[in-house]
Protein backbone atom coordinates (compact mmCIF):
# COMPACT_ATOMS: atom_id res chain seq x y z
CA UNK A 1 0.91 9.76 -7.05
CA UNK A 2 -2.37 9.78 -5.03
CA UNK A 3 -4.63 10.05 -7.80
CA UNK A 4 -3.30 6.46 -8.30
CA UNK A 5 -4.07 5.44 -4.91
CA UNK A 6 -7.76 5.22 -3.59
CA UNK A 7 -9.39 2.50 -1.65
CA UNK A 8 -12.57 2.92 -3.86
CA UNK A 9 -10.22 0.84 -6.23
CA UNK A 10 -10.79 -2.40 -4.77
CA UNK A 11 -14.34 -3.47 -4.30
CA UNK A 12 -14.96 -4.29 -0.75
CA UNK A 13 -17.47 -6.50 0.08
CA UNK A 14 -18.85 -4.76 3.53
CA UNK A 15 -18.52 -0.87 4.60
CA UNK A 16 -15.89 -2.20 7.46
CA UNK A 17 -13.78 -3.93 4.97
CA UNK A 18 -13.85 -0.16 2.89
CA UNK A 19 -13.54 1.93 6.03
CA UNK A 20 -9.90 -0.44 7.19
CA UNK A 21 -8.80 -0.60 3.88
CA UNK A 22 -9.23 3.53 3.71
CA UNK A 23 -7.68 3.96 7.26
CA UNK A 24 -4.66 1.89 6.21
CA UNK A 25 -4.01 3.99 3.08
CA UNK A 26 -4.18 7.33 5.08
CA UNK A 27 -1.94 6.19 7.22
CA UNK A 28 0.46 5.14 4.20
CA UNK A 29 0.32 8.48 2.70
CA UNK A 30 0.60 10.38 6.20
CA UNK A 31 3.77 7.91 7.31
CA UNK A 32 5.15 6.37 4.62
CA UNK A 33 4.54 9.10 2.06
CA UNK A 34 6.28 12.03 3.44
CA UNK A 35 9.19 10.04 1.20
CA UNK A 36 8.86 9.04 -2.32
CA UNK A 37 6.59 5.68 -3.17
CA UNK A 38 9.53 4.16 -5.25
CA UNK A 39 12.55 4.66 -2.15
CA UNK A 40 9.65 3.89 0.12
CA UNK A 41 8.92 0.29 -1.75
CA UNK A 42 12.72 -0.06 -2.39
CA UNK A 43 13.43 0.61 1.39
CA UNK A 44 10.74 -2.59 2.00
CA UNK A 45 12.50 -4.97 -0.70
CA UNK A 46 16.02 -4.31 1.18
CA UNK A 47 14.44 -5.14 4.33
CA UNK A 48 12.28 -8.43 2.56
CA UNK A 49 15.74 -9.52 1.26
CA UNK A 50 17.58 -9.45 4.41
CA UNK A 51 16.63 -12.95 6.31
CA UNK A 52 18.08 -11.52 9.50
CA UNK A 53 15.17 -9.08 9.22
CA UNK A 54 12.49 -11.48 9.63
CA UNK A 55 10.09 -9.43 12.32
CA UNK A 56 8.79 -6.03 9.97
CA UNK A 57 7.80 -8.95 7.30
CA UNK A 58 4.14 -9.09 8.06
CA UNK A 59 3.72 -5.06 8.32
CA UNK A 60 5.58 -4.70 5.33
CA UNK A 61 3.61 -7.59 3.28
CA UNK A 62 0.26 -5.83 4.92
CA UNK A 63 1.42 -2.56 3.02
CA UNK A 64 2.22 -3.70 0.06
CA UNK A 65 -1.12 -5.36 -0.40
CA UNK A 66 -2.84 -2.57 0.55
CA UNK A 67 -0.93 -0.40 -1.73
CA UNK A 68 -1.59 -2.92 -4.83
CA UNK A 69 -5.54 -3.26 -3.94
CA UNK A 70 -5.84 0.58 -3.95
CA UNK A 71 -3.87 1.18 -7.07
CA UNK A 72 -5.02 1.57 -10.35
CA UNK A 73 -2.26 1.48 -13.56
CA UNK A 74 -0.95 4.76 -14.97
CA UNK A 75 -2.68 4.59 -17.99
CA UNK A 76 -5.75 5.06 -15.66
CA UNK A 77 -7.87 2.28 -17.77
CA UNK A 78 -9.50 -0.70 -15.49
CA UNK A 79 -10.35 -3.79 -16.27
C-alpha cells in the first residue's frame, strides 16, 4: 500500500508545505497503519456517520485529505 502513498504526489508550493504534508503521512502509516487502510477508512466513515460523534470530525477530515493528496491510482498512471 505505501508505494501508493508519498507526499511527493501532490505538488507543494513551498518546502514547509512538503515537509507537514510528509510529517502527517508518517504519522498515518506509523498510527493509523499498523491496521489495514480499508478498516482504517471504514472505521472513519462509521465515526463521520454518527452525528453524536461530532468532535474527531476535523482530525478525521485532515486525514483523509492528506491521504487523497498523497495518493496516486493503482494503475500507477498520473495525470
Amino acid at each position: 500500500m505505501s508505494q501508493y502513498l508519498n507526499s511527493r504526489h501532490f505538488p507543494s508550493v513551498s518546502p514547509e508545505e512538503n515537509f507537514k504534508l510528509k510529517t502527517k503521512l508518517a504519522f498515518l502509516r506509523d498510527q493509523e497503519a499498523s491496521r489495514d487502510f480499508f478498516s482504517v477508512t471504514g472505521n472513519y466513515r462509521r465515526i463521520l456517520a454518527n452525528p453524536h460523534q461530532r468532535k474527531p470530525w476535523p482530525e478525521i477530515q485532515d486525514k483523509l485529505m492528506t491521504l487523497l493528496k498523497c495518493g496516486i491510482c493503482g494503475s500507477g498512471r498520473r495525470r
